[in-house]
N, C-alpha and C. Protein backbone atom coordinates (compact mmCIF):
# COMPACT_ATOMS: atom_id res chain seq x y z
N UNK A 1 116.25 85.84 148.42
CA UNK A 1 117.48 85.16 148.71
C UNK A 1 118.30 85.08 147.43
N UNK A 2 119.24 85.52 147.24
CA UNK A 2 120.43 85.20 146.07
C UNK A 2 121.48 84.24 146.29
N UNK A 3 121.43 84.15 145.07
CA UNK A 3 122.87 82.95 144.39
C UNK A 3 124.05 83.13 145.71
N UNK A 4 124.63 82.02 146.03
CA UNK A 4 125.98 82.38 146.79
C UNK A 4 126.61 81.60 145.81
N UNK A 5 128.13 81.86 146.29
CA UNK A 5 128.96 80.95 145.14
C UNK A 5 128.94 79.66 145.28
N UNK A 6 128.84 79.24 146.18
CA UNK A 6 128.15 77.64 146.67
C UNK A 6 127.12 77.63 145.47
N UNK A 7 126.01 78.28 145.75
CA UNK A 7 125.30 77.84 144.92
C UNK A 7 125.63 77.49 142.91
N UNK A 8 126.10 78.57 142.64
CA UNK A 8 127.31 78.22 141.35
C UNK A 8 127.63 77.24 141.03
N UNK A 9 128.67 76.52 142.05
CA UNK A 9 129.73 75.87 141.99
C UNK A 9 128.99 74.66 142.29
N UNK A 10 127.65 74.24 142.90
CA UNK A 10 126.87 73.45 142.55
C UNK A 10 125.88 73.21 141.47
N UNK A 11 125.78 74.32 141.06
CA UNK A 11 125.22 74.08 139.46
C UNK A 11 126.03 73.45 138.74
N UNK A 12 127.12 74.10 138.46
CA UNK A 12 128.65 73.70 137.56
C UNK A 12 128.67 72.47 137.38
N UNK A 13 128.95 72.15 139.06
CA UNK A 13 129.35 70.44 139.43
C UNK A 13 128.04 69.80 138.94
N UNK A 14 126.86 69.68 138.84
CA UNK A 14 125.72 68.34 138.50
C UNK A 14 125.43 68.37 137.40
N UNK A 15 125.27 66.99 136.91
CA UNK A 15 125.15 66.46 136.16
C UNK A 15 124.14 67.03 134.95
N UNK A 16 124.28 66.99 133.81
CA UNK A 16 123.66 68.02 132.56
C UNK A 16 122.84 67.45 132.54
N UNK A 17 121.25 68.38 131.98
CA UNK A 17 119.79 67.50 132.64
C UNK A 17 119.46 67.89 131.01
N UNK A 18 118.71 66.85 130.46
CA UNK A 18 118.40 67.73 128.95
C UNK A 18 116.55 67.85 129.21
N UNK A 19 115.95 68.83 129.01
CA UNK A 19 115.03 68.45 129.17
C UNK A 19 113.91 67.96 128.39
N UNK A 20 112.58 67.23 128.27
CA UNK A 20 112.12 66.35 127.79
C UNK A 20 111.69 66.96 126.50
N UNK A 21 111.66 66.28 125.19
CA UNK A 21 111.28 66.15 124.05
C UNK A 21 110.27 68.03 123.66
N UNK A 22 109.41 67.12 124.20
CA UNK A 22 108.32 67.86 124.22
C UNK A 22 108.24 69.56 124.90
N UNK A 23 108.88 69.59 125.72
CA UNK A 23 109.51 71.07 126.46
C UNK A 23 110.37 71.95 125.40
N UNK A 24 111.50 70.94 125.09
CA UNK A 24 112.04 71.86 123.78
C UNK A 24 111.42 72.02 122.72
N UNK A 25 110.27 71.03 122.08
CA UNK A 25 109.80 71.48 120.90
C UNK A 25 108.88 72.61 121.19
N UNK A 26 107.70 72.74 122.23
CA UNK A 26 107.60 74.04 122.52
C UNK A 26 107.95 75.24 122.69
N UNK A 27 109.36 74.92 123.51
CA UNK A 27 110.11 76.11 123.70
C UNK A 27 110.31 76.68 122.05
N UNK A 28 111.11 75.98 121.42
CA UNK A 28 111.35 76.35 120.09
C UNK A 28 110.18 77.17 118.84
N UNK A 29 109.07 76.57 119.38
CA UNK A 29 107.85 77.34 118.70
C UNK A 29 107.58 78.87 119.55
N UNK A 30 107.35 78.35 120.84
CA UNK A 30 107.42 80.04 121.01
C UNK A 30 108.17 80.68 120.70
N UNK A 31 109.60 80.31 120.77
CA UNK A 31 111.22 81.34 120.52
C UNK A 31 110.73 81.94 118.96
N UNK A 32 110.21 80.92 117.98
CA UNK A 32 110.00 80.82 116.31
C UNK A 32 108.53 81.51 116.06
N UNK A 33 107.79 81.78 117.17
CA UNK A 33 106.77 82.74 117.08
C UNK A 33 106.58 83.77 117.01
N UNK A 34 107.16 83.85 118.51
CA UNK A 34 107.74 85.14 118.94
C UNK A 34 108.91 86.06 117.76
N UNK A 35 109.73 85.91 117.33
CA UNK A 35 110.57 86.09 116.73
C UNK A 35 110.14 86.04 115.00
N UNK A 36 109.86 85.42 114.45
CA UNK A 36 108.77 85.71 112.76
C UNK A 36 107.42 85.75 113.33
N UNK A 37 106.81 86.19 113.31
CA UNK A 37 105.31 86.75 113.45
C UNK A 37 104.67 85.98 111.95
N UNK A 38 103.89 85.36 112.37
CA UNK A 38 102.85 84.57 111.05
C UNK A 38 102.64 85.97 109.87
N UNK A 39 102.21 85.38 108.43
CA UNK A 39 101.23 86.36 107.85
C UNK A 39 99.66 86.27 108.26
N UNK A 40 99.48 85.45 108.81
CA UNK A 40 98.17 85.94 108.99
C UNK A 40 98.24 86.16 110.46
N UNK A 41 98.67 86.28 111.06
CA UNK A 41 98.79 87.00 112.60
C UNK A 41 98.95 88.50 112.18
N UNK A 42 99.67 88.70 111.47
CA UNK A 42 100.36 89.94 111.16
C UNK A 42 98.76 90.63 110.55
N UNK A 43 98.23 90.00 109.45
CA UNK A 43 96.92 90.69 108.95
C UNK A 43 96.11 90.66 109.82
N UNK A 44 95.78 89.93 110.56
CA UNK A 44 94.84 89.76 111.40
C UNK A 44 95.02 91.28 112.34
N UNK A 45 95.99 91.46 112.94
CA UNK A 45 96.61 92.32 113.66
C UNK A 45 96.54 94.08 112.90
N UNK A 46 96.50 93.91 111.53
CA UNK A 46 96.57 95.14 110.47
C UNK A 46 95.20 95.38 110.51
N UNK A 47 94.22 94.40 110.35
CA UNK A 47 92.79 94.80 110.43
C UNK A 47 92.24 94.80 111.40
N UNK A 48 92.37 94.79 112.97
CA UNK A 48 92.06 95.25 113.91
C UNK A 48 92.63 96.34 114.37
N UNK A 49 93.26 96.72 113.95
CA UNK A 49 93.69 98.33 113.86
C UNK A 49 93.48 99.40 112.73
N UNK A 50 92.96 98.69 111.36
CA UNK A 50 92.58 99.11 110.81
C UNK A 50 90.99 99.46 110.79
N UNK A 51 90.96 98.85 111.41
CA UNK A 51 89.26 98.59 111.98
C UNK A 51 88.99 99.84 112.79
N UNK A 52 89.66 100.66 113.37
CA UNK A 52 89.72 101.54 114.42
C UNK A 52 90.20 102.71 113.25
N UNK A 53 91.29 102.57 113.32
CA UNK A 53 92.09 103.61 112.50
C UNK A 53 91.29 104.11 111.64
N UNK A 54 90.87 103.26 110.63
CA UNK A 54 90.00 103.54 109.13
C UNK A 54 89.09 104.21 109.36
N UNK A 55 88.33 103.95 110.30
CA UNK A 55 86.70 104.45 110.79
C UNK A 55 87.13 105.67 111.12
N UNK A 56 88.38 106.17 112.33
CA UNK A 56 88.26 107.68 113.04
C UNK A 56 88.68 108.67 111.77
N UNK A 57 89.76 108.05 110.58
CA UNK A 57 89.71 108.89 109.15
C UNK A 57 88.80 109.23 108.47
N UNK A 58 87.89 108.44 108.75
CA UNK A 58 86.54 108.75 107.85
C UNK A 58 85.93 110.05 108.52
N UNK A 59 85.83 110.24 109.56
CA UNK A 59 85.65 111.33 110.20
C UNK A 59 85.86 112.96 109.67
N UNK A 60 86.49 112.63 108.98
CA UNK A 60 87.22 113.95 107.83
C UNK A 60 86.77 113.64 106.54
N UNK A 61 86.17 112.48 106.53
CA UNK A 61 85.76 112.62 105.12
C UNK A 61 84.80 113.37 105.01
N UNK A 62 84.25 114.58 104.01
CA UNK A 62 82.62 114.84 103.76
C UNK A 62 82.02 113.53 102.90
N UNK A 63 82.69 112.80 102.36
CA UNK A 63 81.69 112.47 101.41
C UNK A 63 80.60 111.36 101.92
N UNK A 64 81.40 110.86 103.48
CA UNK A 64 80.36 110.45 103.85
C UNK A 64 78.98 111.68 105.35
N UNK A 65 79.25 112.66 105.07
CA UNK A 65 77.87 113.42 105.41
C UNK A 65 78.60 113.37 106.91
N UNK A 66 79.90 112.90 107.63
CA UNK A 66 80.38 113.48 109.28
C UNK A 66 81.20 114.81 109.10
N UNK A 67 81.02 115.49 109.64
CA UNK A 67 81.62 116.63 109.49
C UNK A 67 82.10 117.00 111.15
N UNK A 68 83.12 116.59 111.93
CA UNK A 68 83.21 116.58 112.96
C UNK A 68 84.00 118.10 113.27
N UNK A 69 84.66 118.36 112.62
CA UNK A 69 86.14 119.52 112.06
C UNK A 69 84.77 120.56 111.46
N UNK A 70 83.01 120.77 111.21
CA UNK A 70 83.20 121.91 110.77
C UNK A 70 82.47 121.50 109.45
N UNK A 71 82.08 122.79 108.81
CA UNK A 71 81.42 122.62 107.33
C UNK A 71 82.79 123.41 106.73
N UNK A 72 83.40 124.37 107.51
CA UNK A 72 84.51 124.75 106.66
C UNK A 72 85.78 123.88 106.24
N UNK A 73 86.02 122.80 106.93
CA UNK A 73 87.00 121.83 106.91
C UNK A 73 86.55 120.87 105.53
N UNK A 74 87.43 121.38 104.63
CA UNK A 74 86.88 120.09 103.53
C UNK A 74 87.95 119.84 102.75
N UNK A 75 88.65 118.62 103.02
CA UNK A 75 89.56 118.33 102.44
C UNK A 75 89.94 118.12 101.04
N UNK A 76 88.37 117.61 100.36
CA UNK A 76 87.76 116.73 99.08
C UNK A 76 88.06 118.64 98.46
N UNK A 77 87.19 119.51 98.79
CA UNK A 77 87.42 120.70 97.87
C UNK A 77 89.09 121.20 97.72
N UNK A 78 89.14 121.03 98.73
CA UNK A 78 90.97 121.68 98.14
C UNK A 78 91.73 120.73 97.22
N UNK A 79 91.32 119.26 96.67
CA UNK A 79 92.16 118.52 96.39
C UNK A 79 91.38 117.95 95.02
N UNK A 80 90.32 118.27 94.76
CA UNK A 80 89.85 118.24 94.13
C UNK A 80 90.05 118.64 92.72
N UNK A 81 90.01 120.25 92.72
CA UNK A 81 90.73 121.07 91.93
C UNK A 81 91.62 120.92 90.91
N UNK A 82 92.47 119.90 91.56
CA UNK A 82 94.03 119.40 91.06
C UNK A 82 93.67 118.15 90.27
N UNK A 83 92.44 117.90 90.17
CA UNK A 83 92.18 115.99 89.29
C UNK A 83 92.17 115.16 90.07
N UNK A 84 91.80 113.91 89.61
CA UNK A 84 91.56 112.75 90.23
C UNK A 84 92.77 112.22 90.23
N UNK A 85 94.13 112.01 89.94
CA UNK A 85 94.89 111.98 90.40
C UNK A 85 96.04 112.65 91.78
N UNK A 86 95.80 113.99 91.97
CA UNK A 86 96.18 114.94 93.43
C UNK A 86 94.58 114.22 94.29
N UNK A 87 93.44 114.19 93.83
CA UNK A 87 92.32 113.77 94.78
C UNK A 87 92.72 112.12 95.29
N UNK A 88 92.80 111.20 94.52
CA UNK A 88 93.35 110.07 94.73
C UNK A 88 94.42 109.74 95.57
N UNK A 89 95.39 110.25 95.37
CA UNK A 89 96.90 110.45 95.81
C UNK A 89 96.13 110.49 97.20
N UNK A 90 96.11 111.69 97.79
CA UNK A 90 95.60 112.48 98.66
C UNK A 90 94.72 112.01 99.59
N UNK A 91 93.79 111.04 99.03
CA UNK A 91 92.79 110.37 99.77
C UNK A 91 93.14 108.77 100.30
N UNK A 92 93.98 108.33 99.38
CA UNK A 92 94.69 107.17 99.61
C UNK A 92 95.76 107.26 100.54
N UNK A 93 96.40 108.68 100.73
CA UNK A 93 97.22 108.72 101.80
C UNK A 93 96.62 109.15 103.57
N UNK A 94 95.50 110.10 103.30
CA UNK A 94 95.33 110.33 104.44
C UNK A 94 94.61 108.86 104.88
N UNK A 95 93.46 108.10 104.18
CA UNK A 95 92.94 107.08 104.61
C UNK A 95 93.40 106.17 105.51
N UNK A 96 94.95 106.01 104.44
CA UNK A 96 95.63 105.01 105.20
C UNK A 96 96.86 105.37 106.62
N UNK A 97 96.79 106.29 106.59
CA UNK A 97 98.47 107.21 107.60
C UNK A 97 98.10 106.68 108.76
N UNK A 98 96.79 106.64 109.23
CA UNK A 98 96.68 106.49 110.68
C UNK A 98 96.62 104.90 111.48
N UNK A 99 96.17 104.18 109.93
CA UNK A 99 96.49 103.47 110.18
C UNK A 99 97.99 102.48 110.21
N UNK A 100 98.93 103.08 109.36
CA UNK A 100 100.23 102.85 109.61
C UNK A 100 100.73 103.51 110.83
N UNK A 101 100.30 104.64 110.99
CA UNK A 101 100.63 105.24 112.23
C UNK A 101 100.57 104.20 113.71
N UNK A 102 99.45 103.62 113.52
CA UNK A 102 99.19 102.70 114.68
C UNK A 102 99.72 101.21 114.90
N UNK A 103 99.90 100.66 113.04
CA UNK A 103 101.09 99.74 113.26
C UNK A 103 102.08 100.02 113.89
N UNK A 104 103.06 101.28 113.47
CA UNK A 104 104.22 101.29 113.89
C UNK A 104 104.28 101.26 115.43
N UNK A 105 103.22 102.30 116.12
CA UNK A 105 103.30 102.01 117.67
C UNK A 105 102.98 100.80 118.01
N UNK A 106 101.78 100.31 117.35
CA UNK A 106 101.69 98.85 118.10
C UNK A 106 102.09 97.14 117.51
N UNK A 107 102.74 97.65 116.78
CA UNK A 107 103.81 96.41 116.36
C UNK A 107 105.05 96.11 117.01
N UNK A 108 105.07 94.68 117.46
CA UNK A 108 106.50 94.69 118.56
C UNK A 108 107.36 94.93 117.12
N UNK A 109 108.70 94.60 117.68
CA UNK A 109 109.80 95.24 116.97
C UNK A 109 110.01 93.93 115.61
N UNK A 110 109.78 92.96 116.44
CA UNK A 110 109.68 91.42 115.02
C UNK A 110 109.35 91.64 114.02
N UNK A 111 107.24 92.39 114.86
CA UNK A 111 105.96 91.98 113.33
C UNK A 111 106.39 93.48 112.76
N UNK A 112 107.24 94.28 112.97
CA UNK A 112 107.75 95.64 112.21
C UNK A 112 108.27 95.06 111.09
N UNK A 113 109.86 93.96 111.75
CA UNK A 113 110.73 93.81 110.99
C UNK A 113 109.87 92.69 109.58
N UNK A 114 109.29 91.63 110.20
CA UNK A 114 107.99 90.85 109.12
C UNK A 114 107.73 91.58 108.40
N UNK A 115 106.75 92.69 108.89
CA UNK A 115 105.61 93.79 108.23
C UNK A 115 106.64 94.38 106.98
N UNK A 116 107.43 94.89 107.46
CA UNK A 116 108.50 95.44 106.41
C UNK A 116 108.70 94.72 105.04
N UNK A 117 108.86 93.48 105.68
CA UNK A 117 109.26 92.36 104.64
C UNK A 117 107.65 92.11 103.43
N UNK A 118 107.00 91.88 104.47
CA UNK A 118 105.51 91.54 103.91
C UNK A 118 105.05 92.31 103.38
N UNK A 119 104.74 93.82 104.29
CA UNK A 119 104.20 94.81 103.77
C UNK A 119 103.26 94.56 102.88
N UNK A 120 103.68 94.37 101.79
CA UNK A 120 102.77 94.92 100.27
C UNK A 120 102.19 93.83 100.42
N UNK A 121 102.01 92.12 100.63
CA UNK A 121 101.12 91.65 100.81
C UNK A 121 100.39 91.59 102.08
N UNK A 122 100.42 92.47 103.23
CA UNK A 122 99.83 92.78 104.27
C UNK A 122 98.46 93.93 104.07
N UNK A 123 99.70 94.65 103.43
CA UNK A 123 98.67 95.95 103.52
C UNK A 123 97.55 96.53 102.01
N UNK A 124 98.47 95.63 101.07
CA UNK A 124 97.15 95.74 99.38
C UNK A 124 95.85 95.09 99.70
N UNK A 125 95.85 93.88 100.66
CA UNK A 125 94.15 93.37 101.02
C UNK A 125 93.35 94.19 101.67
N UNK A 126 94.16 94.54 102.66
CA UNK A 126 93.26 95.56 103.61
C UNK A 126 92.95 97.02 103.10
N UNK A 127 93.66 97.48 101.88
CA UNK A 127 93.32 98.66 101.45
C UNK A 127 92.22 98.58 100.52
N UNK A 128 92.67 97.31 99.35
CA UNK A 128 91.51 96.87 99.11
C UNK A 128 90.39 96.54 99.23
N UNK A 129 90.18 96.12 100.32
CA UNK A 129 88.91 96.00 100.62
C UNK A 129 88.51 96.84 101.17
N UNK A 130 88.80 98.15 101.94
CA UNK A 130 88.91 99.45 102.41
C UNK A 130 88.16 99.82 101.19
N UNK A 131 89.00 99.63 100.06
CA UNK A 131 88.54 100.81 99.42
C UNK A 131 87.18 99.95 98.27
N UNK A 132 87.04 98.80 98.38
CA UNK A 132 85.72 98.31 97.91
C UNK A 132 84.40 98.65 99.14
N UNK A 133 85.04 98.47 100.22
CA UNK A 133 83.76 98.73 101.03
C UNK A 133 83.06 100.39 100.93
N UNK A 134 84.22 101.61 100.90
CA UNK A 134 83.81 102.73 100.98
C UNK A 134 83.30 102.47 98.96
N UNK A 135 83.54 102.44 98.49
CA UNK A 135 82.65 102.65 97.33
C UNK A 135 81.67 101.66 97.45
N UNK A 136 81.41 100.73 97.59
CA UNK A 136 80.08 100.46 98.44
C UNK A 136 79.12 101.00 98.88
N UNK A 137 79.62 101.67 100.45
CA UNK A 137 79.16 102.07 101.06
C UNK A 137 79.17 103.66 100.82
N UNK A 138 79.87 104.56 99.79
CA UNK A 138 79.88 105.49 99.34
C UNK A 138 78.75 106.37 99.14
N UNK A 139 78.04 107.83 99.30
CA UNK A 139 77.01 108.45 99.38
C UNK A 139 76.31 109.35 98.03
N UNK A 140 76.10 108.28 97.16
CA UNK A 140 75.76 108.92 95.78
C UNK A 140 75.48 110.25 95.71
N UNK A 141 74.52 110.60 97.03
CA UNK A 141 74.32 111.90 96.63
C UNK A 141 75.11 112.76 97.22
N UNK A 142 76.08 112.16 98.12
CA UNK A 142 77.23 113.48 98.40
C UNK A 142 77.41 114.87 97.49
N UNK A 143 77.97 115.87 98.07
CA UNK A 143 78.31 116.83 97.55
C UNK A 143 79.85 116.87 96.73
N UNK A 144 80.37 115.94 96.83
CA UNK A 144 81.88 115.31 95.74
C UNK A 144 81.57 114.01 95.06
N UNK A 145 80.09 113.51 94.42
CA UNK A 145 79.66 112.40 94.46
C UNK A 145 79.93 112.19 92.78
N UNK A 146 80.61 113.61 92.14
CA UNK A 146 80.58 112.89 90.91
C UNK A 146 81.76 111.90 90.32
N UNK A 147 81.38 111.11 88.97
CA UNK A 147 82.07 109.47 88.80
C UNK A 147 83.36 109.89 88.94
N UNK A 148 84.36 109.38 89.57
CA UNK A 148 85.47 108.97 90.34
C UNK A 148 86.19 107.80 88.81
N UNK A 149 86.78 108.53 88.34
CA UNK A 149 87.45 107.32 87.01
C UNK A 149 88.43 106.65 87.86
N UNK A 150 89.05 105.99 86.71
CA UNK A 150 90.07 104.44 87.11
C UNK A 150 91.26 104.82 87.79
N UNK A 151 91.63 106.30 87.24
CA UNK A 151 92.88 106.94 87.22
C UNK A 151 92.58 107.11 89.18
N UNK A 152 91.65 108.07 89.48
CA UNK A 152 91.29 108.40 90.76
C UNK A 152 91.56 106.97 91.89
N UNK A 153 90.90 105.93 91.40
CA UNK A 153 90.61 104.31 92.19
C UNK A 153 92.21 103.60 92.37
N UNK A 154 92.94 103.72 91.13
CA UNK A 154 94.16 103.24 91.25
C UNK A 154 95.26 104.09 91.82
N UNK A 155 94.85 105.40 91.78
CA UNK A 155 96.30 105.97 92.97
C UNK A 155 95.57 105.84 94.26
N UNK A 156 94.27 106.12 94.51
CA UNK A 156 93.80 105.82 95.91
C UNK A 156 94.72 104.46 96.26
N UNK A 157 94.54 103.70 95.87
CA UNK A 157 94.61 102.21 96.39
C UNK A 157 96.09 102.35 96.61
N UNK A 158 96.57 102.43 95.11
CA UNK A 158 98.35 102.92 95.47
C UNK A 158 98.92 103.39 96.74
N UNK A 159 98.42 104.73 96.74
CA UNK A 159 98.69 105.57 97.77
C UNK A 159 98.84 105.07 98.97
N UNK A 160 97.14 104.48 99.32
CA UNK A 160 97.06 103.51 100.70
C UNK A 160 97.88 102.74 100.71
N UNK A 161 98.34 101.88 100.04
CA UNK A 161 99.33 101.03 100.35
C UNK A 161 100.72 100.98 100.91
N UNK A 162 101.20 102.25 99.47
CA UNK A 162 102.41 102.43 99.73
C UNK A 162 102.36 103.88 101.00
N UNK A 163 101.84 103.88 101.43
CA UNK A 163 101.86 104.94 102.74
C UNK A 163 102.08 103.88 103.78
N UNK A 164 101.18 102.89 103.90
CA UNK A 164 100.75 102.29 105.39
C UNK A 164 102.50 101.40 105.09
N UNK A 165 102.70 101.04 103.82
CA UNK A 165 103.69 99.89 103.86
C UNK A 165 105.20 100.32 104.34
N UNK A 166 105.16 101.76 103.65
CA UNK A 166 106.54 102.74 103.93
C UNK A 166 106.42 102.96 105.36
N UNK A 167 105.55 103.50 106.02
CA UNK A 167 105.53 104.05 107.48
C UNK A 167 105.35 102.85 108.10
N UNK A 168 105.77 101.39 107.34
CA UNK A 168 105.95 100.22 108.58
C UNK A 168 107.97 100.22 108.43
N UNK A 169 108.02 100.25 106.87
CA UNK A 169 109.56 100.48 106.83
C UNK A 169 110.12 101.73 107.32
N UNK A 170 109.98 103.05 107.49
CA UNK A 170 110.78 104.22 108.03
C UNK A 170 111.35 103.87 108.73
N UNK A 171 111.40 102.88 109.78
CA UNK A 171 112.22 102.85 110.86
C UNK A 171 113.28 102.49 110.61
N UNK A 172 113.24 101.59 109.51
CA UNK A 172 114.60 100.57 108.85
C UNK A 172 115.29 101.56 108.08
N UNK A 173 114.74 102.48 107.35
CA UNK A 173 115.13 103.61 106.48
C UNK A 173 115.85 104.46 107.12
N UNK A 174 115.40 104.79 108.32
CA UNK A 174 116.02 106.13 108.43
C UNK A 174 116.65 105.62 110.25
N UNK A 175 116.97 104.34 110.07
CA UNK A 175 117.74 103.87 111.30
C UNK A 175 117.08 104.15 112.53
N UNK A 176 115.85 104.37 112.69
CA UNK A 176 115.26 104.60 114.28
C UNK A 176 115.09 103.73 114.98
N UNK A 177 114.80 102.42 114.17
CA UNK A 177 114.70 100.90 115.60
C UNK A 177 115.07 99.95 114.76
């Protein structure tokens, strides 16, 4: 059943109803929720997708012994070559891409515009600790297992960051949403 103009013209006419205290202060938190996205909603949200994301990259890694792509697929030898800086770079970007990749699809358009803002304190914990857990959990005796200097650790981390943090901003950059 729809509005007739009767119906209108009886809205119009009665009396303005405000509604109770408590209705608007809710309303206002969801509107203020919805609309800035927390930082820790936002991380929370980065590491459950990072949680996914991180793991299916590793998949390409050799150095942890999965070789899903193949014994000929080795990313670590072609990049290698070039120093621990092109290896770093390189490893810090692919690590992290997929997982920016998956922010950008699954971030409403708000925790984008937040994320953007935040970014670098969103995404330096989670790379960080990314990248403390894989040296951790790292395979001494891998076949790319030798020492990894400071130079290698600090563009990794770099890299991750500013990859996952930029591919939350591109959209703002290059005007797509």
């Amino acid at each position: 059943m729809s509005p007739t103009n009767d119906d209108f013209k009886t809205l119009l006419e009665s009396a303005p109803t405000v509604p109770p205290q408590i209705i608007g202060d809710e309303l206002s938190a969801i509107v203020r929720r919805d609309l800035e996205p927390g930082y820790l909603r936002l991380l929370a949200k980065v590491v459950a997708l990072h949680a996914i994301a991180g793991t299916a990259s590793l998949m390409i890694c050799p150095q942890f012994g999965v070789r899903p792509l193949g014994e000929g697929f080795d990313p670590l030898a072609f990049l290698s070559p070039y120093g621990d800086l092109v290896c770093g770079l390189g490893c810090g970007v692919a690590f992290s891409l997929l997982t920016a990749l998956a922010a950008l699809v699954f971030f409403t358009r708000d925790e984008r515009r937040v994320g953007s803002r935040l970014g670098l304190w969103i995404f330096t914990p989670v790379m960080a600790l990314s990248w403390a857990l894989l040296m951790w959990a790292g395979r001494p005796e891998g076949e790319h297992s030798h020492p990894l200097s400071p130079l290698f650790h600090a563009t990794w981390i770099l890299a991750a960051v500013l990859t996952a943090w930029g591919s939350i901003r591109l959209p703002r950059w290059v005007k797509l949403g």
